[in-house]
N, C-alpha and C. Protein backbone atom coordinates (compact mmCIF):
# COMPACT_ATOMS: atom_id res chain seq x y z
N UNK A 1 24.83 -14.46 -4.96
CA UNK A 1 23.80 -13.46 -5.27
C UNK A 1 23.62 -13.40 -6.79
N UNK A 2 22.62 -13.79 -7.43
CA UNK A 2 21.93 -13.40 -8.99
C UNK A 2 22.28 -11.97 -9.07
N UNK A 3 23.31 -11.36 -10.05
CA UNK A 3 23.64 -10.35 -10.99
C UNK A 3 22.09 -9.83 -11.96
N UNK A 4 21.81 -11.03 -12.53
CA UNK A 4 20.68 -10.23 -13.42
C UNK A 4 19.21 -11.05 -13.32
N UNK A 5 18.92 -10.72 -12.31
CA UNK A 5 17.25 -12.15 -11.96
C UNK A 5 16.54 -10.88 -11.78
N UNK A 6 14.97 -11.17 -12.60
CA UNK A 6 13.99 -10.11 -12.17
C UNK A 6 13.12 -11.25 -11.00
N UNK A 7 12.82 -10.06 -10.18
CA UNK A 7 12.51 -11.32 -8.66
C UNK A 7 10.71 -10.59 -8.52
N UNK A 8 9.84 -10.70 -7.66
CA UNK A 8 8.91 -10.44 -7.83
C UNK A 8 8.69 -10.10 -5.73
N UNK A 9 8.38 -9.13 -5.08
CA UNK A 9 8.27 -8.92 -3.75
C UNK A 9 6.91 -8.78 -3.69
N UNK A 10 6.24 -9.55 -3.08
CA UNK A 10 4.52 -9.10 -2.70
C UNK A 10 4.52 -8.80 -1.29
N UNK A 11 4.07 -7.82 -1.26
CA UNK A 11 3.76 -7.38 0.41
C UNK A 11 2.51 -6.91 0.91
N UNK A 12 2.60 -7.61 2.12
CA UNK A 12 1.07 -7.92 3.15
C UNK A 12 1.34 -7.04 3.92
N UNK A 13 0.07 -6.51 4.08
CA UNK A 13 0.25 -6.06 5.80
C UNK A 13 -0.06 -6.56 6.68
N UNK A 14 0.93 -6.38 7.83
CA UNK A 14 0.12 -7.41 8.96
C UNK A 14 -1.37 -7.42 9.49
N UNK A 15 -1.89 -5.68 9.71
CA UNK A 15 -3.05 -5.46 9.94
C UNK A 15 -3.58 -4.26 9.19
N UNK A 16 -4.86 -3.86 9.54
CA UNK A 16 -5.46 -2.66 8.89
C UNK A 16 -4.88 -1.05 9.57
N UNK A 17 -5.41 -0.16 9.30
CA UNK A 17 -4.98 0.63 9.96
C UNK A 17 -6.74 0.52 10.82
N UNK A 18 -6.65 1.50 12.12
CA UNK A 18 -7.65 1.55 12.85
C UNK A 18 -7.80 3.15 12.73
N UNK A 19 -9.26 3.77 12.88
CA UNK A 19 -9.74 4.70 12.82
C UNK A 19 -10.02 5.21 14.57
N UNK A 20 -9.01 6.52 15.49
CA UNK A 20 -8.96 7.00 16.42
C UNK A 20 -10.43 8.00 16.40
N UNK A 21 -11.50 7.79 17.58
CA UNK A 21 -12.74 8.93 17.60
C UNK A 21 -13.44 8.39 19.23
N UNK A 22 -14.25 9.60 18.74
CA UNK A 22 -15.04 9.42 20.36
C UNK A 22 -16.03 8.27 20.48
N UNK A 23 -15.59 7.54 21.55
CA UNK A 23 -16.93 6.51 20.92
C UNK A 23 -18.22 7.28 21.93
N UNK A 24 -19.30 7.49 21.33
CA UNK A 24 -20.26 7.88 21.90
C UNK A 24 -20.70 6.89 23.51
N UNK A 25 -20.33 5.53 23.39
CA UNK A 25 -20.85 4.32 24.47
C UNK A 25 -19.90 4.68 25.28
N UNK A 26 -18.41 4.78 25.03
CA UNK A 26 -17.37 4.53 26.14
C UNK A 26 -17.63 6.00 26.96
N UNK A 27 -17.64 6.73 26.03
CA UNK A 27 -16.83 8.64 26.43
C UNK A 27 -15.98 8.76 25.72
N UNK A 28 -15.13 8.21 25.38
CA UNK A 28 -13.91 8.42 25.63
C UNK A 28 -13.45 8.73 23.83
N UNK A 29 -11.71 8.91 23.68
CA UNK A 29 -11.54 8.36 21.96
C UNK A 29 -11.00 6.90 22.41
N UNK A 30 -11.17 6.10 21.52
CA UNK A 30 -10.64 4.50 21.24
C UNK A 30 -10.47 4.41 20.16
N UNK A 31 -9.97 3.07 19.56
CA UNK A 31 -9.78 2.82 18.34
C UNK A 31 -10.64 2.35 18.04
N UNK A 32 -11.24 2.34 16.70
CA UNK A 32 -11.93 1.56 16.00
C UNK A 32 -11.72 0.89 14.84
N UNK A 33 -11.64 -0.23 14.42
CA UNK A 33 -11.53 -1.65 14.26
C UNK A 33 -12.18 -1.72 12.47
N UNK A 34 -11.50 -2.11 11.61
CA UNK A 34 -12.12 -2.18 10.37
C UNK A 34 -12.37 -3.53 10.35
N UNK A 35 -14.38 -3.90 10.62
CA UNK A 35 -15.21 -5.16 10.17
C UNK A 35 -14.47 -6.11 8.90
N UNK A 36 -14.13 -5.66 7.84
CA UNK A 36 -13.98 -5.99 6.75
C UNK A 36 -15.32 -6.32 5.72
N UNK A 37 -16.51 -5.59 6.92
CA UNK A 37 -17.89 -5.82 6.29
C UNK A 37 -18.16 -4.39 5.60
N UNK A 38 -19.39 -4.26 4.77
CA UNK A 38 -19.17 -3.29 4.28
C UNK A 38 -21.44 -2.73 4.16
N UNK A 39 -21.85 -2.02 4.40
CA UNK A 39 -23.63 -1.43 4.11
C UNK A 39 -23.37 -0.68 3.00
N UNK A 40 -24.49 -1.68 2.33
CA UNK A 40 -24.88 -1.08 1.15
C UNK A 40 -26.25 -0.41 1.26
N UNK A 41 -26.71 0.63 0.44
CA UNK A 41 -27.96 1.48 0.52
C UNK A 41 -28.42 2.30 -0.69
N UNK A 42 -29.22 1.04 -1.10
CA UNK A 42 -29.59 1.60 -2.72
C UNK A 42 -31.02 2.43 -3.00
N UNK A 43 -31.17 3.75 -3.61
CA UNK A 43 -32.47 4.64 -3.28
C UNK A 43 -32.59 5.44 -4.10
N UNK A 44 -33.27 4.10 -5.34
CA UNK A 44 -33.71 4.53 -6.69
C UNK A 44 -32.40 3.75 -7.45
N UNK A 45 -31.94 5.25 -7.98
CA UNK A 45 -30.49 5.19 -9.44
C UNK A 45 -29.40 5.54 -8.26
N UNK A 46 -29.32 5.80 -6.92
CA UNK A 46 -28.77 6.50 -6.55
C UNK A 46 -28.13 5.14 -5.33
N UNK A 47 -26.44 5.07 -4.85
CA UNK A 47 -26.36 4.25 -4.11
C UNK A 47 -25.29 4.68 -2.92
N UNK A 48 -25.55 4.63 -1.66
CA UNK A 48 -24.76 4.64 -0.91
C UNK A 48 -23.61 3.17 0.01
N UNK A 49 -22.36 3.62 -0.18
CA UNK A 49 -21.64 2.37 0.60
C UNK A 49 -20.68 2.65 1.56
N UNK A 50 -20.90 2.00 2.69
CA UNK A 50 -20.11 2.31 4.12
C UNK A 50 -19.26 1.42 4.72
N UNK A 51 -17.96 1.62 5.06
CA UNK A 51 -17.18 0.56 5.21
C UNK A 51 -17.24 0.61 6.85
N UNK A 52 -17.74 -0.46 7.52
CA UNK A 52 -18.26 -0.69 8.99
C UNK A 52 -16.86 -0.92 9.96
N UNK A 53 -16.96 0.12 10.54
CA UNK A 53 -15.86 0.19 11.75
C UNK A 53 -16.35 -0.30 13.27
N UNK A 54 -15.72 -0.52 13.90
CA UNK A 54 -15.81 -1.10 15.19
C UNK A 54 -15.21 -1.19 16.84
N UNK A 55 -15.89 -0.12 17.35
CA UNK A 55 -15.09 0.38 18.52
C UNK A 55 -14.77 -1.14 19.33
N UNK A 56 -13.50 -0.89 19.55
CA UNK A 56 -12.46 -1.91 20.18
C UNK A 56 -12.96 -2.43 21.81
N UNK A 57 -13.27 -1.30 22.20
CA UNK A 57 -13.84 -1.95 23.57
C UNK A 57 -15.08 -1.94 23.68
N UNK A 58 -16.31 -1.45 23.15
CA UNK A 58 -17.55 -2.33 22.99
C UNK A 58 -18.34 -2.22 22.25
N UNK A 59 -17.59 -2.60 20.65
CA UNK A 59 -18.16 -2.81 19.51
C UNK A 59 -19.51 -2.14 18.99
N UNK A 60 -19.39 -0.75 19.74
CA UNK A 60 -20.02 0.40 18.78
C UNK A 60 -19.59 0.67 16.96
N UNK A 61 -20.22 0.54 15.99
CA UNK A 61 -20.15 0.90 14.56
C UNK A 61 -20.28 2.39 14.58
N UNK A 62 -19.26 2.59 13.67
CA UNK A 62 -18.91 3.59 13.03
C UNK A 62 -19.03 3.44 11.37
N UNK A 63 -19.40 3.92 10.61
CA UNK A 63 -19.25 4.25 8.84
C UNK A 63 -18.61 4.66 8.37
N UNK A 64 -17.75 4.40 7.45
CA UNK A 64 -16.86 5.60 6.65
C UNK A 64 -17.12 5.57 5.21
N UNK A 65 -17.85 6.49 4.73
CA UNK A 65 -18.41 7.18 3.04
C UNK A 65 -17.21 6.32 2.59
N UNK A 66 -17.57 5.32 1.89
CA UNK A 66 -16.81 4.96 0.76
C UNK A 66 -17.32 5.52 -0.83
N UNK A 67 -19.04 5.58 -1.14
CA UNK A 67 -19.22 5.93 -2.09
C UNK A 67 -20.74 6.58 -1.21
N UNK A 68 -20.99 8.19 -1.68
CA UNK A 68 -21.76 8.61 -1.27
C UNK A 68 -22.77 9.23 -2.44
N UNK A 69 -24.34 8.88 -2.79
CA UNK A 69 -25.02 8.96 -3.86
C UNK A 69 -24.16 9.05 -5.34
N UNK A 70 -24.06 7.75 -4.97
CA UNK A 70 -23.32 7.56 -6.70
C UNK A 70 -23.97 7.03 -7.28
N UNK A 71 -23.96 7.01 -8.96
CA UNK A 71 -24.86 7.15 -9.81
C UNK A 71 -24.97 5.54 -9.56
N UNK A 72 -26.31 4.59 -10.09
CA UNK A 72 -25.51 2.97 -10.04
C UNK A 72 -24.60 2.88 -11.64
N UNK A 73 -24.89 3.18 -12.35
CA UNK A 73 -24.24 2.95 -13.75
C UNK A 73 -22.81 3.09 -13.25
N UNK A 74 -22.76 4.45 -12.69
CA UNK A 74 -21.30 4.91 -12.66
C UNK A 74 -20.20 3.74 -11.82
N UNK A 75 -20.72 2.79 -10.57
CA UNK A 75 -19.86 1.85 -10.40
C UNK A 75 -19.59 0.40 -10.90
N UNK A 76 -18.68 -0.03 -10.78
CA UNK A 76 -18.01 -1.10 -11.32
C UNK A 76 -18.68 -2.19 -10.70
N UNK A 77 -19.43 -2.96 -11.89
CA UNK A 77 -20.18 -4.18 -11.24
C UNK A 77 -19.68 -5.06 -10.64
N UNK A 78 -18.51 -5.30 -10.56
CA UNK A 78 -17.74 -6.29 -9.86
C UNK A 78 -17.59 -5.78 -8.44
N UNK A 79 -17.32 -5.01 -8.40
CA UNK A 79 -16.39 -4.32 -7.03
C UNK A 79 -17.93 -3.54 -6.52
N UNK A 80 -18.82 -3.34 -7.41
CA UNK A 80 -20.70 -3.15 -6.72
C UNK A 80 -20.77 -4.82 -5.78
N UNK A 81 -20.82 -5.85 -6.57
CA UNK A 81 -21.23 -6.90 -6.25
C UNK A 81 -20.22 -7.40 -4.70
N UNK A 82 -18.77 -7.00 -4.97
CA UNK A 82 -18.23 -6.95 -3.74
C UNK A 82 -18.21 -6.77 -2.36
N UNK A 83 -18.96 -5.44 -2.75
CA UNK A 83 -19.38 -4.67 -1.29
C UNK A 83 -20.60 -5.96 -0.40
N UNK A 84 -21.53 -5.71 -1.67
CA UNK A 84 -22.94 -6.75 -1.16
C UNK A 84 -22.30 -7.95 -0.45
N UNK A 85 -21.27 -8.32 -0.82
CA UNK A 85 -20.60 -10.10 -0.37
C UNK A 85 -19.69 -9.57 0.54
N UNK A 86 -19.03 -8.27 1.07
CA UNK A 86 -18.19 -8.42 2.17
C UNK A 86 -17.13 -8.63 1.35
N UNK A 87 -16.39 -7.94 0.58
CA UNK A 87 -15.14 -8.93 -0.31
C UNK A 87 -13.58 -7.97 0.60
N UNK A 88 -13.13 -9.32 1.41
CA UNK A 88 -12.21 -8.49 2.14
C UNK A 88 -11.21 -7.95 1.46
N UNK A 89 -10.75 -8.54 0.00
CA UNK A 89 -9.97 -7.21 -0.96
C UNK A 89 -10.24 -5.67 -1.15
N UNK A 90 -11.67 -5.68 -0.87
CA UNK A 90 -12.12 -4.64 -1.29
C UNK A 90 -12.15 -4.11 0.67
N UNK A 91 -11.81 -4.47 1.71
CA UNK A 91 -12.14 -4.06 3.04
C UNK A 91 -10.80 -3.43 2.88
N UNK A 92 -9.59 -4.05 2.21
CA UNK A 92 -8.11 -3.49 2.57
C UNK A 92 -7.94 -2.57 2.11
N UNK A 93 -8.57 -2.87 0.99
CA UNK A 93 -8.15 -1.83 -0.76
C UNK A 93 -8.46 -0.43 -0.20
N UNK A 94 -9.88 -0.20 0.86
CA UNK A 94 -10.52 0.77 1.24
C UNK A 94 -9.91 1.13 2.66
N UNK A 95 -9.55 -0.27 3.27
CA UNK A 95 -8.97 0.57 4.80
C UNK A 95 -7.80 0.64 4.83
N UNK A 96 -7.45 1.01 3.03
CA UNK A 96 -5.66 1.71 3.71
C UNK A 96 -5.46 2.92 2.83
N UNK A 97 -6.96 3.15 2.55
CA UNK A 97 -6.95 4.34 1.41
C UNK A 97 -6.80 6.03 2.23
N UNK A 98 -5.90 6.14 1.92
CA UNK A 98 -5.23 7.56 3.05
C UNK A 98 -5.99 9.00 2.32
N UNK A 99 -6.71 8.87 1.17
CA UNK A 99 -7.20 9.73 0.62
C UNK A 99 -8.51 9.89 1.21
N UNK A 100 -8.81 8.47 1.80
CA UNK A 100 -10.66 8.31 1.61
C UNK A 100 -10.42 8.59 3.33
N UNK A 101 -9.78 8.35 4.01
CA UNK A 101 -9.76 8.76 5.61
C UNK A 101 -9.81 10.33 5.65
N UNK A 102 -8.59 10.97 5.04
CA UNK A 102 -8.92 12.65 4.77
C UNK A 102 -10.57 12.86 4.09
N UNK A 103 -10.96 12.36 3.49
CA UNK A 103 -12.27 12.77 3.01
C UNK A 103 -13.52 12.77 3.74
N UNK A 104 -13.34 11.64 4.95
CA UNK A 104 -13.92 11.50 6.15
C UNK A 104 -13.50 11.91 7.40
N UNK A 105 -12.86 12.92 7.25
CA UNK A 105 -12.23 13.39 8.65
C UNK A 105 -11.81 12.63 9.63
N UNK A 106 -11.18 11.26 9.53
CA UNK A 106 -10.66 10.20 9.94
C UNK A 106 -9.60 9.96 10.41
N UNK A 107 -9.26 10.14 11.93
CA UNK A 107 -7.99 10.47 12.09
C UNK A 107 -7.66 8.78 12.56
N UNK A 108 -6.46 8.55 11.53
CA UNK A 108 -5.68 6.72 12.06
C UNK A 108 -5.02 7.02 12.67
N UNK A 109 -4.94 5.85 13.32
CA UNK A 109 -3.71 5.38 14.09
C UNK A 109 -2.21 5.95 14.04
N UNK A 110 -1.39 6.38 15.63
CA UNK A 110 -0.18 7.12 14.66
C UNK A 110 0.90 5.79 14.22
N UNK A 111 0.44 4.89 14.72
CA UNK A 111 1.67 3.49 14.52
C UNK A 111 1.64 3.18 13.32
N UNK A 112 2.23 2.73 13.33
CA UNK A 112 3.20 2.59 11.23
C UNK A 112 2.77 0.66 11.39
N UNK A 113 2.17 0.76 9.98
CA UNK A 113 1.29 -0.37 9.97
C UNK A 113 2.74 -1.14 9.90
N UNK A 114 2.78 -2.79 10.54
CA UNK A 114 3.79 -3.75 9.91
C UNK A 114 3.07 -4.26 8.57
N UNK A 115 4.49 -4.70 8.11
CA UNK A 115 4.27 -5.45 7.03
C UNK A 115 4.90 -6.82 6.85
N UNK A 116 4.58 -7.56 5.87
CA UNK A 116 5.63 -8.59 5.20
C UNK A 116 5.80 -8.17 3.95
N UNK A 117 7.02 -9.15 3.13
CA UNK A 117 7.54 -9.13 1.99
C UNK A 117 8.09 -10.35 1.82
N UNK A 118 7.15 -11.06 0.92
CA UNK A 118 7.64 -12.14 0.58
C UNK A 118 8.32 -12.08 -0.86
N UNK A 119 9.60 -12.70 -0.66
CA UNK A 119 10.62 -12.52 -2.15
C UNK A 119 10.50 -14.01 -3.23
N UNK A 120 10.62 -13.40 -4.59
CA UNK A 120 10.28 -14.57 -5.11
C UNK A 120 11.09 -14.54 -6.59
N UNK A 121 11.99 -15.36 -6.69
CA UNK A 121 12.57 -15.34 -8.02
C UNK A 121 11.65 -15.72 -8.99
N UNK A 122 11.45 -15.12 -10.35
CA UNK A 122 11.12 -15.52 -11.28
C UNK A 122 12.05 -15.96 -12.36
N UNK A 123 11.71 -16.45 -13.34
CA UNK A 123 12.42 -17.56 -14.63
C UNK A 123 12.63 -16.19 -15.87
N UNK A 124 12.10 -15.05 -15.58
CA UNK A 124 12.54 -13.52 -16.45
C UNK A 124 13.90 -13.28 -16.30
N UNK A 125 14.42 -13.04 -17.22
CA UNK A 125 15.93 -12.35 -16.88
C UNK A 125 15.83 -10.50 -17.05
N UNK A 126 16.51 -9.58 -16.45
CA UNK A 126 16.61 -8.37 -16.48
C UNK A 126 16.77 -7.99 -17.99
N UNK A 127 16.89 -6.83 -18.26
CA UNK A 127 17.63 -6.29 -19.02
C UNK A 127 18.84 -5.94 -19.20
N UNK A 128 19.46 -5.80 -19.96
CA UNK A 128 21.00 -6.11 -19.92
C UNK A 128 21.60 -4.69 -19.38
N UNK A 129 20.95 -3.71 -19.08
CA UNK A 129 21.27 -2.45 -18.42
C UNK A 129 21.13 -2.12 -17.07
N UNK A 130 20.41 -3.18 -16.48
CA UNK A 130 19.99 -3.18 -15.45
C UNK A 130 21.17 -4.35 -14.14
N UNK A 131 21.13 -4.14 -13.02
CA UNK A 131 21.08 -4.54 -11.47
C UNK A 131 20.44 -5.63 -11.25
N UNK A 132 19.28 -5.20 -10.86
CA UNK A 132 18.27 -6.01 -10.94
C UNK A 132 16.97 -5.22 -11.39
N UNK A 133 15.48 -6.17 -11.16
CA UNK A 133 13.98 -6.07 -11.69
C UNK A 133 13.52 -6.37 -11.08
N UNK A 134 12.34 -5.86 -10.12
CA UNK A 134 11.48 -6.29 -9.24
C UNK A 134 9.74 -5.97 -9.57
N UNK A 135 9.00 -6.82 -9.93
CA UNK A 135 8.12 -6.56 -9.92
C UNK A 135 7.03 -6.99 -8.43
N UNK A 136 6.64 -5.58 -8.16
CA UNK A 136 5.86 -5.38 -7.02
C UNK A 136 4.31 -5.55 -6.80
N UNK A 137 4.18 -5.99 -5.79
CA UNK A 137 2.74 -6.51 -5.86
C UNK A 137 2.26 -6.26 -4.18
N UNK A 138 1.40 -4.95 -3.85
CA UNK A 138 0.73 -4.36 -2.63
C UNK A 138 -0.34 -4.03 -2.60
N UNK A 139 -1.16 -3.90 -1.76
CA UNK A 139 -2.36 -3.69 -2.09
C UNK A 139 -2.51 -2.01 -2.07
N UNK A 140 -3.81 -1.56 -2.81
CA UNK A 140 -4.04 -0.15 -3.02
C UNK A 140 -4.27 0.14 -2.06
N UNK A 141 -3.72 1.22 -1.92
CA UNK A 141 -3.87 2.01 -0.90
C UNK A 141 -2.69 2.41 0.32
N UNK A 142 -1.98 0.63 0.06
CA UNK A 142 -1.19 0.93 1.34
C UNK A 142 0.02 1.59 1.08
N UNK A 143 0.19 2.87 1.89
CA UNK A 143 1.59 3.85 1.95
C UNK A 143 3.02 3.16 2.55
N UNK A 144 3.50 3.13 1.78
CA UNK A 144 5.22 2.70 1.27
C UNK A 144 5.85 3.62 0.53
N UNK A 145 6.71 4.26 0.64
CA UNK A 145 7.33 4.85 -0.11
C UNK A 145 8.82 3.61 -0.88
N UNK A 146 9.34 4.05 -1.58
CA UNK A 146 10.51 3.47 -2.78
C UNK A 146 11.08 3.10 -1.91
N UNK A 147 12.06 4.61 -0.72
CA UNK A 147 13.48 4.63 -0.28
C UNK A 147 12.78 3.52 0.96
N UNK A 148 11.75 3.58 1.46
CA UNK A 148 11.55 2.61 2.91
C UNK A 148 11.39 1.31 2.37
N UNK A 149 10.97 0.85 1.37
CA UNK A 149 10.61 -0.27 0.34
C UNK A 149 12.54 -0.89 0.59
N UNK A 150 13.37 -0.12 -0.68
CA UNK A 150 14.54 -0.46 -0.63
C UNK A 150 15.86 -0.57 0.15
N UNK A 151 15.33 0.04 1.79
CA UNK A 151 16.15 0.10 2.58
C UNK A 151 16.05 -1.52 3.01
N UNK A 152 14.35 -1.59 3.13
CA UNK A 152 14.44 -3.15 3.68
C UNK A 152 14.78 -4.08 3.48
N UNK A 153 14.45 -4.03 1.69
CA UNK A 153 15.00 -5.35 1.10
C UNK A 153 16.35 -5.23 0.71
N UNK A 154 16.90 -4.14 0.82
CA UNK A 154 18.95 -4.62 0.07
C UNK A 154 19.45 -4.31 1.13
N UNK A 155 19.14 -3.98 2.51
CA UNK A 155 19.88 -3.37 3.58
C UNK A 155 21.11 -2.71 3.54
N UNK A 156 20.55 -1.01 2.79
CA UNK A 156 21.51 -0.49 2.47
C UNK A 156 20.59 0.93 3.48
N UNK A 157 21.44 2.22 3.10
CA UNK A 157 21.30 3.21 4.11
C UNK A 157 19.97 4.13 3.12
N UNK A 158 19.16 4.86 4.04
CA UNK A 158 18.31 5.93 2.68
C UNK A 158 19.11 6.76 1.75
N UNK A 159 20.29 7.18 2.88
CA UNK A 159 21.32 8.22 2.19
C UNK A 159 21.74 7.66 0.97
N UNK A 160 21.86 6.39 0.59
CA UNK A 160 22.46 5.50 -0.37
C UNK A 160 21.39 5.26 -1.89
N UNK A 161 19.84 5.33 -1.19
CA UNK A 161 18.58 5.20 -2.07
C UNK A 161 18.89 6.66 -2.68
N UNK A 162 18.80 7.54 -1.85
CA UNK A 162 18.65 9.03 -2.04
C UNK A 162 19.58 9.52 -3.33
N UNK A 163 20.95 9.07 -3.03
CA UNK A 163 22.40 9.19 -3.87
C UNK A 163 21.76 8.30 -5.48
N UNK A 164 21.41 7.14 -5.24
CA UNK A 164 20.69 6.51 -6.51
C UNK A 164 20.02 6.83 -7.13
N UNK A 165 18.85 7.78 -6.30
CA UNK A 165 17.61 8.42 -7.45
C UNK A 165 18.55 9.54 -7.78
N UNK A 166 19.38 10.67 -7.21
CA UNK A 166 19.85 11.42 -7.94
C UNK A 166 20.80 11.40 -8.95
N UNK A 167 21.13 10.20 -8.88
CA UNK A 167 22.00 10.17 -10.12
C UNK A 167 21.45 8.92 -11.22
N UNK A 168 20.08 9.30 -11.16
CA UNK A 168 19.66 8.51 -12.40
C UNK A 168 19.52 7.16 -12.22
N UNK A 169 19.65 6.62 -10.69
CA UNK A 169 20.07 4.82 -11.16
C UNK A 169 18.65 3.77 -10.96
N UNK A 170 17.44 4.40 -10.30
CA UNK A 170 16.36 4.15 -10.14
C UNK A 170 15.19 4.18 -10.69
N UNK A 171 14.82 3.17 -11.39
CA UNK A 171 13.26 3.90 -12.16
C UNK A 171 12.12 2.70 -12.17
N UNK A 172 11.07 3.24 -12.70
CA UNK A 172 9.91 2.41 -12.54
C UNK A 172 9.18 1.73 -13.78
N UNK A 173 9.81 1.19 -14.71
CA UNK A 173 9.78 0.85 -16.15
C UNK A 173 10.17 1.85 -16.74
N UNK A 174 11.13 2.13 -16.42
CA UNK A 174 11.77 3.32 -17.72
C UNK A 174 11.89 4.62 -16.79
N UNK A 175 11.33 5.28 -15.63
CA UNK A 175 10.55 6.28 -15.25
C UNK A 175 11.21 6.65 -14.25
N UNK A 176 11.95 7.48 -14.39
CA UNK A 176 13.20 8.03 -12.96
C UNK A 176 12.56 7.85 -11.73
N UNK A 177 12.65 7.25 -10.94
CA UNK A 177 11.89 7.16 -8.77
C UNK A 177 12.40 8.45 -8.40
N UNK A 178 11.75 8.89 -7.55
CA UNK A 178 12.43 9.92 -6.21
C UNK A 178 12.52 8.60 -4.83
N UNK A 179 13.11 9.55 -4.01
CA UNK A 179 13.18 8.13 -2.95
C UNK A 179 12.07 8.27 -2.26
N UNK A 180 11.01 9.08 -2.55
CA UNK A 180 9.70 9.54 -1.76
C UNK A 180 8.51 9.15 -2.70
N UNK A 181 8.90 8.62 -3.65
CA UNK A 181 7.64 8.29 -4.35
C UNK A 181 7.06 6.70 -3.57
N UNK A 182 6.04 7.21 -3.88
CA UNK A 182 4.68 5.43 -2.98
C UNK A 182 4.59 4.59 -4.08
N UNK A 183 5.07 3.58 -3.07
CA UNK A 183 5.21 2.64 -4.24
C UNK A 183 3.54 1.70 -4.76
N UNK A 184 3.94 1.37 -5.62
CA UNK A 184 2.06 1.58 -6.41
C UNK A 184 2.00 -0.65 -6.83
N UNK A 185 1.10 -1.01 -6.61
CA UNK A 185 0.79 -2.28 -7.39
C UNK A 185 0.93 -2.14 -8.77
N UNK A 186 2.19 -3.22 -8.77
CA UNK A 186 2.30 -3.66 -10.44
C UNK A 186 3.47 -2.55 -11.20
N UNK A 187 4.44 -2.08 -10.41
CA UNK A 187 5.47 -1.46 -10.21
C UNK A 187 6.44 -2.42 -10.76
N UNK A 188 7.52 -2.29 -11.88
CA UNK A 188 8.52 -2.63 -11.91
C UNK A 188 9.54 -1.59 -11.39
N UNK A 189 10.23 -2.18 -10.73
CA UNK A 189 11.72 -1.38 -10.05
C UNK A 189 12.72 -1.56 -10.58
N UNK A 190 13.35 -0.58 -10.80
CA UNK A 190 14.77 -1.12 -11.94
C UNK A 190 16.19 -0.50 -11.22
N UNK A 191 17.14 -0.99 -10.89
CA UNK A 191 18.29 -0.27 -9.96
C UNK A 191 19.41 -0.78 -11.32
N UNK A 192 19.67 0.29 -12.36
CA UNK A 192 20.97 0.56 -13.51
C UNK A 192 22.40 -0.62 -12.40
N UNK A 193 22.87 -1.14 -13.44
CA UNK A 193 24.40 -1.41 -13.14
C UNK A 193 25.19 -0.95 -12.07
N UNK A 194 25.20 0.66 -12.85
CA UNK A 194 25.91 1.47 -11.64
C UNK A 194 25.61 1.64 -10.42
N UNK A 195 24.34 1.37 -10.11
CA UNK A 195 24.45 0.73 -8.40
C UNK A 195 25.48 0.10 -7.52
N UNK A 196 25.94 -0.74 -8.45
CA UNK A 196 27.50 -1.58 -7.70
C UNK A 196 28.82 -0.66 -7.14
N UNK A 197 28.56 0.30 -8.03
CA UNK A 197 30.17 1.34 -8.26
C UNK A 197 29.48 2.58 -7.04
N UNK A 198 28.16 3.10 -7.04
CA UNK A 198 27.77 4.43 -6.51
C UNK A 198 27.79 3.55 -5.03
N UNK A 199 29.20 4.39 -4.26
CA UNK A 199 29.42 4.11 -2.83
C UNK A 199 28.80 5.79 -2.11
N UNK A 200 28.13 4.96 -0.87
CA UNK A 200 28.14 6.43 0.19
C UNK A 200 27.91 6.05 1.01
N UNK A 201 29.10 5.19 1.62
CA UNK A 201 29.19 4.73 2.91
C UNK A 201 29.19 3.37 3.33
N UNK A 202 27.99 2.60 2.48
CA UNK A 202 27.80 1.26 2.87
C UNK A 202 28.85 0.01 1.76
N UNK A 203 28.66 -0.60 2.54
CA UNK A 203 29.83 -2.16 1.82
C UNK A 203 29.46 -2.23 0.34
N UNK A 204 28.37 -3.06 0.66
CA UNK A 204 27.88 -4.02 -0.20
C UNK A 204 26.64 -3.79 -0.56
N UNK A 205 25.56 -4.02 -1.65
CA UNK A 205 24.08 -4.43 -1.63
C UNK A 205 23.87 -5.85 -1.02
N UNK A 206 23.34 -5.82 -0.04
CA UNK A 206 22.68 -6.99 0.36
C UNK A 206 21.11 -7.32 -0.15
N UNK A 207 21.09 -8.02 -1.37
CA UNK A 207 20.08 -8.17 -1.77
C UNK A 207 19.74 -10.07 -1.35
N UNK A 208 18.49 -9.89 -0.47
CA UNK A 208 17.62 -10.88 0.07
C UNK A 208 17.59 -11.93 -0.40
């Protein structure tokens, strides 16, 4: 096991989350299905954009307000031009945005999205105060917290994450973690030395 390697974890999700409602065709509630397409609706200075959902059993559309009469100046020409092209970064970025579902009265799915994590050494060495360095790479939006992040990859206990943020051994470039903080794109993770010595219960760090 590398003592001092900063490693780099990018994580996928396996799927989107799906949006639970009545479909008007079936009766019923079903899931509905994120297109990864997106309607644009421009009227004047003023622009509307809808991220196109899709009832599961017979592909009734649904909309969800991604941007509702926004100024055009005010958005980002790139991520404007996105929408127009379908840019499925921008389908994830938006269908795992847990803020923008509350804003649409959007009730998801209760299943806990899967994920991957692919691990990757880099040629960086840590800092000499440090465990290890992980720089993280997820897409916006998607909910992870630290302690569920680090249970997976060192297969150690939460009680053990929990014991670490309180005694200082966890931070995010400099920046103390709770074990409940969401972990964000472009996150360095830093676990202090004393990780090795702070026992509560488990063996070893099993780091991946």
């Amino acid at each position: 096991m590398h003592l001092h390697v900063q490693k780099q974890w990018i994580i996928t999700p396996a799927n989107l989350p799906s949006i639970i409602r009545r479909c008007p065709k079936c009766g019923i509630k079903t899931e509905f299905k994120n297109s990864k397409k997106f309607r644009v609706n421009a009227n004047g200075r003023l622009i509307d954009v809808w991220l196109i959902y899709r009832c599961s059993k017979c592909e009734t559309s649904w909309n969800m307000t991604v941007w509702e009469r926004a100024e055009a100046g005010s958005l980002d020409e790139e991520e404007y031009q996105g929408f127009l092209s379908n840019d499925p970064a921008l389908a994830e970025k938006y269908g795992n945005d847990r803020t923008l579902f509350a804003g649409n009265k959007a009730e998801t799915s209760a299943e806990r999205p899967e994920y991957s994590i692919e691990e990757r050494d880099t040629p960086f060495s840590c800092g000499l105060e440090y465990h290890m360095e992980v720089h993280v790479k997820i897409p916006a939006g998607f909910d992870l917290r630290v302690d569920a992040l680090l249970v997976r990859q060192l297969g150690v206990s939460r009680n053990k994450i929990k014991t670490w943020c309180e005694k200082g051994l966890v931070f995010n470039q400099g920046n103390l973690l709770s074990p409940k903080t969401r972990v964000k794109d472009g996150m360095i993770l830093q676990l202090k030395k004393e990780v090795l010595t702070c026992q509560t219960g488990d063996s070893i760090i099993q780091v991946k």
